[in-house]
C-alpha atoms as a PDB file:
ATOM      1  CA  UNK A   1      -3.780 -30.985  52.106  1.00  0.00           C
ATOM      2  CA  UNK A   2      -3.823 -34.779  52.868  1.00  0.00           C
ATOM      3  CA  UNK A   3      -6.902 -36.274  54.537  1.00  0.00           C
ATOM      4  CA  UNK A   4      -7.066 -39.561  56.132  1.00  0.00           C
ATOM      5  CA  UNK A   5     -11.061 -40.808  55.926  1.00  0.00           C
ATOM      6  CA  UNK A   6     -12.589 -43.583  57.356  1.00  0.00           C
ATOM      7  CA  UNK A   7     -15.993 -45.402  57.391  1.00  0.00           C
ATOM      8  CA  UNK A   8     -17.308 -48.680  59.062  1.00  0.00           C
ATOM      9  CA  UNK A   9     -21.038 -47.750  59.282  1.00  0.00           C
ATOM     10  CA  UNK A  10     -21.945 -51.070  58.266  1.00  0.00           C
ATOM     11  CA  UNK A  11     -20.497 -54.367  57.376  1.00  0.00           C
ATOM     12  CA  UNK A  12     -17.905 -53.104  55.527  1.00  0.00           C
ATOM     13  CA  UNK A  13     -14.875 -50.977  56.729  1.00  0.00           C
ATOM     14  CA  UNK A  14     -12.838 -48.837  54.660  1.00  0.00           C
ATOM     15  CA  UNK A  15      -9.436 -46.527  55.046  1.00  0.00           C
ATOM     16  CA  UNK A  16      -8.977 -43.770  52.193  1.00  0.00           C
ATOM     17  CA  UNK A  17      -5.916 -41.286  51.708  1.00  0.00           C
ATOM     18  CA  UNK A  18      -6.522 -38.218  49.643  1.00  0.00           C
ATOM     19  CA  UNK A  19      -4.399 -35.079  48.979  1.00  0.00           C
ATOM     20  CA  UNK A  20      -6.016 -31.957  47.661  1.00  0.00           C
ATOM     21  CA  UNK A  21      -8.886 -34.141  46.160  1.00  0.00           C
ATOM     22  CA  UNK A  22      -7.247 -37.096  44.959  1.00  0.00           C
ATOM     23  CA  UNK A  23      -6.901 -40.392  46.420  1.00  0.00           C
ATOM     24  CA  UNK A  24      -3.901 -41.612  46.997  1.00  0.00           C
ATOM     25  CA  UNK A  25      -5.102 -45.018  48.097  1.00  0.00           C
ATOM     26  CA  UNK A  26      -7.971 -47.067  50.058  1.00  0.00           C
ATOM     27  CA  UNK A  27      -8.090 -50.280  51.645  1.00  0.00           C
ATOM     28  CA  UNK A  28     -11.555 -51.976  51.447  1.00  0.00           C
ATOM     29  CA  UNK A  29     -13.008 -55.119  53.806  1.00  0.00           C
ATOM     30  CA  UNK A  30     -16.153 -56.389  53.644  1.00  0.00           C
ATOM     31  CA  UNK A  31     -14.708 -59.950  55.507  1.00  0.00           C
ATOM     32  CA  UNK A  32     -17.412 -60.227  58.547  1.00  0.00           C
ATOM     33  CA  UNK A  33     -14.431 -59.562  61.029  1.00  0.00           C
ATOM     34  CA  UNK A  34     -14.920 -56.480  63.496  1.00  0.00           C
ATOM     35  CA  UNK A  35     -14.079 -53.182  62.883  1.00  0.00           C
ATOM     36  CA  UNK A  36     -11.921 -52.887  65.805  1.00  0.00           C
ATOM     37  CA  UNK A  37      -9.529 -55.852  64.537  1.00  0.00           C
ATOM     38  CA  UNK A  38      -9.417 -54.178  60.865  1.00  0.00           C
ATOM     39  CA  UNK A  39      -9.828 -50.537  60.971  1.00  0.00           C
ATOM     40  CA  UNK A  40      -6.915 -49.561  62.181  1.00  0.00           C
ATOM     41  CA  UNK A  41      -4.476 -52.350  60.903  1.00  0.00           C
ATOM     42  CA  UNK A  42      -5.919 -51.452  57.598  1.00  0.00           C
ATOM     43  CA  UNK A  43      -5.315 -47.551  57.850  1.00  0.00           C
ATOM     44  CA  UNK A  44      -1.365 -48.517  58.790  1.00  0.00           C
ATOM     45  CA  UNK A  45      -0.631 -50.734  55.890  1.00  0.00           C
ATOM     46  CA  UNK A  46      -2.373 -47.852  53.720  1.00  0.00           C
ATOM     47  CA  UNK A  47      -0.167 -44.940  54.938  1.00  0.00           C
ATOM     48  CA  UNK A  48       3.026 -47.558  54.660  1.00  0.00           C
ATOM     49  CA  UNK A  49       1.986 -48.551  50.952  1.00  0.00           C
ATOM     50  CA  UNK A  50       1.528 -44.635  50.079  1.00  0.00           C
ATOM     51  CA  UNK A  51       4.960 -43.599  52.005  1.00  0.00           C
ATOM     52  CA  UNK A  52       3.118 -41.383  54.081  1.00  0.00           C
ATOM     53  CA  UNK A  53       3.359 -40.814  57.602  1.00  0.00           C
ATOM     54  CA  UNK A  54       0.330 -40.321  60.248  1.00  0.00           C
ATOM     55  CA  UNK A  55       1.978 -36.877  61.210  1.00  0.00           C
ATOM     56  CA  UNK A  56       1.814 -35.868  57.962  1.00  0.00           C
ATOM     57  CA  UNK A  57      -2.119 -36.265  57.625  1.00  0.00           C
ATOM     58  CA  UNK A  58      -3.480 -32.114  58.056  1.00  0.00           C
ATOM     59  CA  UNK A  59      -7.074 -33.729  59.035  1.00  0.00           C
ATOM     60  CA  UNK A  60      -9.073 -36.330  59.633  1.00  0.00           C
ATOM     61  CA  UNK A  61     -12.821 -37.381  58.137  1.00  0.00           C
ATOM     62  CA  UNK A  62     -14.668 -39.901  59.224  1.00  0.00           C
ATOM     63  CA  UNK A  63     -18.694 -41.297  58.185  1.00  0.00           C
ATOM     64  CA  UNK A  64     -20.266 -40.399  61.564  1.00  0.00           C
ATOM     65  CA  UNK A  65     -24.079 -41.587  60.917  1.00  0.00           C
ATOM     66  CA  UNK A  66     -26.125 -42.981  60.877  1.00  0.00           C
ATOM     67  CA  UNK A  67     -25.274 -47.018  60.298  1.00  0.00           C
ATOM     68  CA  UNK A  68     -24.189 -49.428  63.092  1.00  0.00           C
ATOM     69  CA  UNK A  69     -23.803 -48.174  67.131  1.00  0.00           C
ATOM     70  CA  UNK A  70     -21.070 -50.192  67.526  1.00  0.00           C
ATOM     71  CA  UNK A  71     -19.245 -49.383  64.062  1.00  0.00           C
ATOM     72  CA  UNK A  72     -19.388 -45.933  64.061  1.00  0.00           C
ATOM     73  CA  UNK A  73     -18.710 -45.830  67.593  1.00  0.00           C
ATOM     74  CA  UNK A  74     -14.885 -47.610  66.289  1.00  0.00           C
ATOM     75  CA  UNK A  75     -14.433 -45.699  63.482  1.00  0.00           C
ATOM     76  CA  UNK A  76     -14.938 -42.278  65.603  1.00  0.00           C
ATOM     77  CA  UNK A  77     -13.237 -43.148  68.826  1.00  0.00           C
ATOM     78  CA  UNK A  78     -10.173 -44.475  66.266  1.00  0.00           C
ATOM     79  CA  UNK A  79     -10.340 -40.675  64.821  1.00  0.00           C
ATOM     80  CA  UNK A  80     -10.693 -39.167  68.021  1.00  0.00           C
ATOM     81  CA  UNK A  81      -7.944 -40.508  69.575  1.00  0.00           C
ATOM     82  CA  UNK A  82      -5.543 -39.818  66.320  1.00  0.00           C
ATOM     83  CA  UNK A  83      -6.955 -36.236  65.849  1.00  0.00           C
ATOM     84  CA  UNK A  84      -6.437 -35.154  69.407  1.00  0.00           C
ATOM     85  CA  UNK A  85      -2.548 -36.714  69.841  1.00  0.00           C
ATOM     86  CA  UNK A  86      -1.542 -34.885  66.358  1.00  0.00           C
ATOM     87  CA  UNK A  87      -3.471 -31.517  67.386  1.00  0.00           C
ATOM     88  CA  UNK A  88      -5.303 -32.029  64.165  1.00  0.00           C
ATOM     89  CA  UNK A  89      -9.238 -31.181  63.047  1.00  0.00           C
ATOM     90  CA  UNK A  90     -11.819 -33.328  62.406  1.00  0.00           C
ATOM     91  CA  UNK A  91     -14.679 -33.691  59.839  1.00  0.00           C
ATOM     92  CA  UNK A  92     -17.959 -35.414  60.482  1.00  0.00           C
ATOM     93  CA  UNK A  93     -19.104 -36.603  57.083  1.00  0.00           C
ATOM     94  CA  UNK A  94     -23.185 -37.897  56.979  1.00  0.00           C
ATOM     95  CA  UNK A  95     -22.584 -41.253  55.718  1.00  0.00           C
ATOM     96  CA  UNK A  96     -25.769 -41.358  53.404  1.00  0.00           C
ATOM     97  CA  UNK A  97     -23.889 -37.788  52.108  1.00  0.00           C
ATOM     98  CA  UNK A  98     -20.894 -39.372  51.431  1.00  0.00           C
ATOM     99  CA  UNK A  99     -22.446 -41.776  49.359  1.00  0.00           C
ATOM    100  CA  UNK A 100     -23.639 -39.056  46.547  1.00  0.00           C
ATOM    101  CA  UNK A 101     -19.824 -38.971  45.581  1.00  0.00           C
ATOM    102  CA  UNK A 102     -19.839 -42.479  44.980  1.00  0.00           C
ATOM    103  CA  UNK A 103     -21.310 -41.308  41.234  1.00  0.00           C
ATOM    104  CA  UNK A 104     -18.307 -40.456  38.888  1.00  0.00           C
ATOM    105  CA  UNK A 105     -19.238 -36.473  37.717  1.00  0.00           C
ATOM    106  CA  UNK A 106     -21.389 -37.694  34.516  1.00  0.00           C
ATOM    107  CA  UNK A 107     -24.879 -37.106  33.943  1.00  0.00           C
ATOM    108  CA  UNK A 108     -27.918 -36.059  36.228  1.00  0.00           C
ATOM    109  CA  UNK A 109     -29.932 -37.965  38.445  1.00  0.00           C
ATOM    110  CA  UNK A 110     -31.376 -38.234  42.499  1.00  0.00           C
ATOM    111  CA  UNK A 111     -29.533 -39.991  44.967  1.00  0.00           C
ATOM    112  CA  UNK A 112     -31.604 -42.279  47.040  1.00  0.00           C
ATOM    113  CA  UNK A 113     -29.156 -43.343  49.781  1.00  0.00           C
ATOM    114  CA  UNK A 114     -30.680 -46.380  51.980  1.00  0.00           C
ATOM    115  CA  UNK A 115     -29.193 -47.528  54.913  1.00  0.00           C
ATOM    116  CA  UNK A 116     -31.380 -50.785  56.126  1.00  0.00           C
ATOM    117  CA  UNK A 117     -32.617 -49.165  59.922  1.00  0.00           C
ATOM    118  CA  UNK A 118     -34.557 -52.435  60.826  1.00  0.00           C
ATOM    119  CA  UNK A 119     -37.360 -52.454  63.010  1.00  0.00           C
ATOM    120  CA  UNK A 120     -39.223 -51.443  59.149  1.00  0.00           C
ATOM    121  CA  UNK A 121     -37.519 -48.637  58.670  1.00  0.00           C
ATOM    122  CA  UNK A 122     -34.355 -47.271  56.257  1.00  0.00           C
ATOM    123  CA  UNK A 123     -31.673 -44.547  57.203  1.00  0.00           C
ATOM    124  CA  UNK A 124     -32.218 -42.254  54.299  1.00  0.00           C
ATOM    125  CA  UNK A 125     -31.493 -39.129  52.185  1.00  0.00           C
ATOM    126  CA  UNK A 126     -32.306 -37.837  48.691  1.00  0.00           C
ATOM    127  CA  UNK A 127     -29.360 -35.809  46.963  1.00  0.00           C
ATOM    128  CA  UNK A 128     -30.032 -34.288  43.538  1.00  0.00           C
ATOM    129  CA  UNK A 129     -26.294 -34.776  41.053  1.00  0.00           C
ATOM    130  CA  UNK A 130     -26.206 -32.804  38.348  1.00  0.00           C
ATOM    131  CA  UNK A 131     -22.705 -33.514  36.476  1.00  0.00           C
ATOM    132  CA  UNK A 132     -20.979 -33.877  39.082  1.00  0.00           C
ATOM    133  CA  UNK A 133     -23.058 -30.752  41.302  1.00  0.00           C
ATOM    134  CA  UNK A 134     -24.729 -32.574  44.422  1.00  0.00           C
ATOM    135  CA  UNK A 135     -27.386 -31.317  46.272  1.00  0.00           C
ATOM    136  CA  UNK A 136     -29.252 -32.491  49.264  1.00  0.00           C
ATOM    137  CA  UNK A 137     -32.687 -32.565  49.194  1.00  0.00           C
ATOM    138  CA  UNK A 138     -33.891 -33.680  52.712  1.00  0.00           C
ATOM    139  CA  UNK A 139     -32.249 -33.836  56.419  1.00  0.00           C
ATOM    140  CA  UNK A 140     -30.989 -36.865  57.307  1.00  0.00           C
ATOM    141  CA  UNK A 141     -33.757 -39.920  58.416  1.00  0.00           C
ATOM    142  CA  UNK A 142     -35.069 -42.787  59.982  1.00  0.00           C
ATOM    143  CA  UNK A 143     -38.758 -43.785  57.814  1.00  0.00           C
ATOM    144  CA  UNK A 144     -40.420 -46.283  56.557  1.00  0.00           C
ATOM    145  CA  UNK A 145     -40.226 -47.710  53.246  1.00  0.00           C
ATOM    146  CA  UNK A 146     -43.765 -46.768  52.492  1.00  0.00           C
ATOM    147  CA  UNK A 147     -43.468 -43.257  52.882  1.00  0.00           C
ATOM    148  CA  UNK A 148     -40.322 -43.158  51.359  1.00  0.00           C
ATOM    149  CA  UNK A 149     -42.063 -44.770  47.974  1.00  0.00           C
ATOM    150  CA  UNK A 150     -44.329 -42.442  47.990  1.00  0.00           C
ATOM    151  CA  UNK A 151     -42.089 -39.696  47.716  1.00  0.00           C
ATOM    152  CA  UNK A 152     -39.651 -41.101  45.159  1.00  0.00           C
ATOM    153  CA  UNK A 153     -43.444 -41.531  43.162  1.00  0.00           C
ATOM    154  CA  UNK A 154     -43.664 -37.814  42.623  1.00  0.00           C
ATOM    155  CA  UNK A 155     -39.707 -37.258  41.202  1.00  0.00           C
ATOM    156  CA  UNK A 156     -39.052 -37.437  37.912  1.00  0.00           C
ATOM    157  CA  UNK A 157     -36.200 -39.084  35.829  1.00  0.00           C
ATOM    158  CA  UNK A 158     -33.289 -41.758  37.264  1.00  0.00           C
ATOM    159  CA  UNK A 159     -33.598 -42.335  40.993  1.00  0.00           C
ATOM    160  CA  UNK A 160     -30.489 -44.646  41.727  1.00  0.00           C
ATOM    161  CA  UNK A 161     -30.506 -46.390  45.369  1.00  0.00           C
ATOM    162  CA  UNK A 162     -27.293 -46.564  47.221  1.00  0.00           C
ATOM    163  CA  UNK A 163     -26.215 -48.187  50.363  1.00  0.00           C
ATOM    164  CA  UNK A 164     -26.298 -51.602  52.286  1.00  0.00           C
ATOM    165  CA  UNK A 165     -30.276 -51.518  52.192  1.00  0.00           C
ATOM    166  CA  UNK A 166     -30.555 -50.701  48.784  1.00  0.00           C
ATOM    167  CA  UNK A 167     -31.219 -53.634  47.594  1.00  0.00           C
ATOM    168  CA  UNK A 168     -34.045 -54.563  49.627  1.00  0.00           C
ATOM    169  CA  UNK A 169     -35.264 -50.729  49.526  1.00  0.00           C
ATOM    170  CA  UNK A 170     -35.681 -51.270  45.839  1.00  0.00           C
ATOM    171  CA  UNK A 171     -37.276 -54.505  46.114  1.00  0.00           C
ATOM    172  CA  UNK A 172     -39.778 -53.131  47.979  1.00  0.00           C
ATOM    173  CA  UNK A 173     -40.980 -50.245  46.103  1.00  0.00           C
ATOM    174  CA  UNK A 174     -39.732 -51.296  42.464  1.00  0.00           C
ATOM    175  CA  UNK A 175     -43.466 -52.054  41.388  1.00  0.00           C
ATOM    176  CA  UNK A 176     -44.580 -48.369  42.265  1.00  0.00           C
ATOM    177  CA  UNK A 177     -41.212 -46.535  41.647  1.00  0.00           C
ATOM    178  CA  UNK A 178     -40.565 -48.004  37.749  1.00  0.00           C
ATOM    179  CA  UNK A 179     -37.772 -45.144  37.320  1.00  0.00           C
ATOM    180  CA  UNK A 180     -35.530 -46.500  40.572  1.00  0.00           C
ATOM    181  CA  UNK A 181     -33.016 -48.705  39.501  1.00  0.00           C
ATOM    182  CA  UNK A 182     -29.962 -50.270  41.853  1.00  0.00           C
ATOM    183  CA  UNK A 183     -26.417 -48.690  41.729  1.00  0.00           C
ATOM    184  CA  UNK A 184     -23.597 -50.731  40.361  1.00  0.00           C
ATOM    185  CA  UNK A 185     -22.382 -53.169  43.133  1.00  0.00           C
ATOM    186  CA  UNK A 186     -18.883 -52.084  42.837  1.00  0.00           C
ATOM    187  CA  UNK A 187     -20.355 -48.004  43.374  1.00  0.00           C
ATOM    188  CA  UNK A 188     -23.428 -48.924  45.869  1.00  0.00           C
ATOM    189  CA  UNK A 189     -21.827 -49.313  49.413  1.00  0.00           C
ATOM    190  CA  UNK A 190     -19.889 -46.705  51.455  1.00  0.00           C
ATOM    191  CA  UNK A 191     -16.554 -46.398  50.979  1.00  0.00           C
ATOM    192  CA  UNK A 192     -14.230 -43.938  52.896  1.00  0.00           C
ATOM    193  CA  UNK A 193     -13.132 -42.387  49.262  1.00  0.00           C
ATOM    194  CA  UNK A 194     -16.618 -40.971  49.328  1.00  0.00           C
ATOM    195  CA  UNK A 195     -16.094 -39.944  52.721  1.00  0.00           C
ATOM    196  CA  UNK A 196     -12.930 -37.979  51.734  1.00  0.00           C
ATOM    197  CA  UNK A 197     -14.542 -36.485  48.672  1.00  0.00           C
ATOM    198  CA  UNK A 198     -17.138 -34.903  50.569  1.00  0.00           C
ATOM    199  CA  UNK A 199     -14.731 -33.805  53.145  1.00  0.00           C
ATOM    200  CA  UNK A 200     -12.942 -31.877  50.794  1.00  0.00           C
ATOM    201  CA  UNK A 201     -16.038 -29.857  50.014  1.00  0.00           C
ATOM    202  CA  UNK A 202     -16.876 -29.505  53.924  1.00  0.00           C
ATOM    203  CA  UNK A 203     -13.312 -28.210  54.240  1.00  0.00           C
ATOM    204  CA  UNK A 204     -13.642 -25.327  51.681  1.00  0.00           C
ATOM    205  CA  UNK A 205     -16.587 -24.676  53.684  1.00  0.00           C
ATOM    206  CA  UNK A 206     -14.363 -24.320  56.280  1.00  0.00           C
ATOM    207  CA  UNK A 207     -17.119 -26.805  58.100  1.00  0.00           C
ATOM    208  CA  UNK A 208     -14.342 -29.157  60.737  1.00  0.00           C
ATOM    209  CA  UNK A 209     -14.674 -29.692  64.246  1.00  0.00           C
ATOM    210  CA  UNK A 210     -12.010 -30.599  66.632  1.00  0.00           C
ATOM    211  CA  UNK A 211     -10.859 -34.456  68.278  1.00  0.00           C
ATOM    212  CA  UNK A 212     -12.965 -33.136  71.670  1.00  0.00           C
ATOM    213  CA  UNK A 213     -16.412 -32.277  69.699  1.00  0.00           C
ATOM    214  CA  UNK A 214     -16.348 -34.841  66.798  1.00  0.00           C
ATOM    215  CA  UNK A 215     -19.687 -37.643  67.836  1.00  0.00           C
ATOM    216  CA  UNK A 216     -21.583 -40.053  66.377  1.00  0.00           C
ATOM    217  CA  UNK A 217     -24.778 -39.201  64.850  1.00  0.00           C
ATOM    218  CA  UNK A 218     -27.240 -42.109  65.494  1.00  0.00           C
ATOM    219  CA  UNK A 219     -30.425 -40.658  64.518  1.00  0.00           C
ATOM    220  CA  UNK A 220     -32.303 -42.731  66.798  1.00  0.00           C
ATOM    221  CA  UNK A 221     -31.885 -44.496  69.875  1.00  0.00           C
ATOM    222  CA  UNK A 222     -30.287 -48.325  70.060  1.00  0.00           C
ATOM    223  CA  UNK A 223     -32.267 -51.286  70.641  1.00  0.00           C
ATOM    224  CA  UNK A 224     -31.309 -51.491  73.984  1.00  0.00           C
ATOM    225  CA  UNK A 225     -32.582 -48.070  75.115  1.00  0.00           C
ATOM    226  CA  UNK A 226     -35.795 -48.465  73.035  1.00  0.00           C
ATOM    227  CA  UNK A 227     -36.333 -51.291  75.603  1.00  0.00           C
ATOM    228  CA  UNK A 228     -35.448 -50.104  78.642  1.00  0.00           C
ATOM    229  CA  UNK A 229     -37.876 -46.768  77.967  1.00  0.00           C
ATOM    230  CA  UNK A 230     -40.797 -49.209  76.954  1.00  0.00           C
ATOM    231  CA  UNK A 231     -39.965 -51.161  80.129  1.00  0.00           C
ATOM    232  CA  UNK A 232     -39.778 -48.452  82.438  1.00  0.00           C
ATOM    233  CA  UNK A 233     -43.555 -46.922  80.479  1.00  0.00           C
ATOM    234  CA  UNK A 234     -45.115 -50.501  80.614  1.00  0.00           C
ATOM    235  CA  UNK A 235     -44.929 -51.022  77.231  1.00  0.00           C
ATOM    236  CA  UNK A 236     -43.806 -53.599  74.884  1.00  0.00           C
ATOM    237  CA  UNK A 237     -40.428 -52.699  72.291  1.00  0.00           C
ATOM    238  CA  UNK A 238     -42.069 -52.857  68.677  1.00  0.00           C
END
């Protein structure tokens, strides 16, 4: 089976081809240009350099949330429209899940993936990797970096911090959390390999949805609808 994954939840943008588990390929930008001018120009030259054809892809996966409105807004409505010409399934792949496959399958430790949420507050989930085994520990979230020190405080040995907020995640709660430490740059941000790896799993699962029911999963509302339902109560945005 040959998946074409994508992710552009964040700065970054990334195209990945995998068959039955391996990856065939992936194309990687972290440039500053919009997703929409290198998603899919990325995800061509991929299937070209592989010799693979779109109609021979058997499903899609794409990072669905949380991470940027307008990102994963490209990177779904790019697999939307591919998935529903072809006839093809879809898989919606959490991207703070997809980045507890960024770990090669070695040794045991939590997976603190941080997304940076603004407003003082990080995207986040806790996945515990044993060996290669990966288990979530908590839903999908929006908190606050306080809280989410003080859990991290009662777990025991390596707690590694993925994602584009990791870095300031860890140097917020470094002094109280003195078994965190930051991934690897080259293994910390998500990458659409990741995103295919876990699809895999969510495919045995038989877990895939089809072009028409595959959304975005924003976890909380934008900026601009924050202020508009403060406006419309009186109140001021915070």
């Amino acid at each position: 089976m040959k998946i074409l994954a994508f992710d552009s939840s964040a700065v970054s943008a990334s195209a990945a081809l995998a068959e039955d588990g391996k990856i065939l390929g992936e194309a990687y930008l972290n440039n500053g240009l919009t997703h929409s001018r290198t998603l899919m120009p990325m995800a061509q030259q991929l299937l070209t350099m592989c010799g693979c054809e779109l109609s021979e892809i058997d499903a899609f996966a794409v990072s669905t949330g949380p991470g940027s409105f307008t990102g994963l807004r490209i990177a779904v409505s790019s697999v939307k429209g591919m998935a529903a010409a072809l006839g093809k399934n879809c898989v919606s792949v959490s991207t703070l899940e997809s980045m507890a496959y960024n770990l090669p399958a070695i040794g045991s430790c939590t997976v603190c993936a941080v997304m940076d949420a603004r407003c003082k507050q990080f995207y986040n989930a806790l996945f515990s990797l044993d060996h290669g085994k990966i288990q979530r520990l908590c839903d999908d979230r929006a908190i606050m970096v306080d809280k989410l020190s003080g859990e991290l405080e009662g777990i025991s040995g390596d707690i590694v911090l993925f994602g584009d907020g990791a870095q300031l995640a860890y140097g917020m709660i470094c002094d109280d959390v003195k078994n965190a430490v930051l991934a690897p740059e080259a293994l910390r941000f998500q990458r659409a390999s990741s995103v295919a790896a876990a699809a895999f799993k969510k495919l045995e699962r038989g877990e895939s949805v089809s072009a028409a029911s595959l959304m975005p999963a924003y976890l909380r509302l934008s900026q601009a609808e924050r202020e508009l339902l403060a406006k419309n109560k009186g109140e001021k945005i915070k």
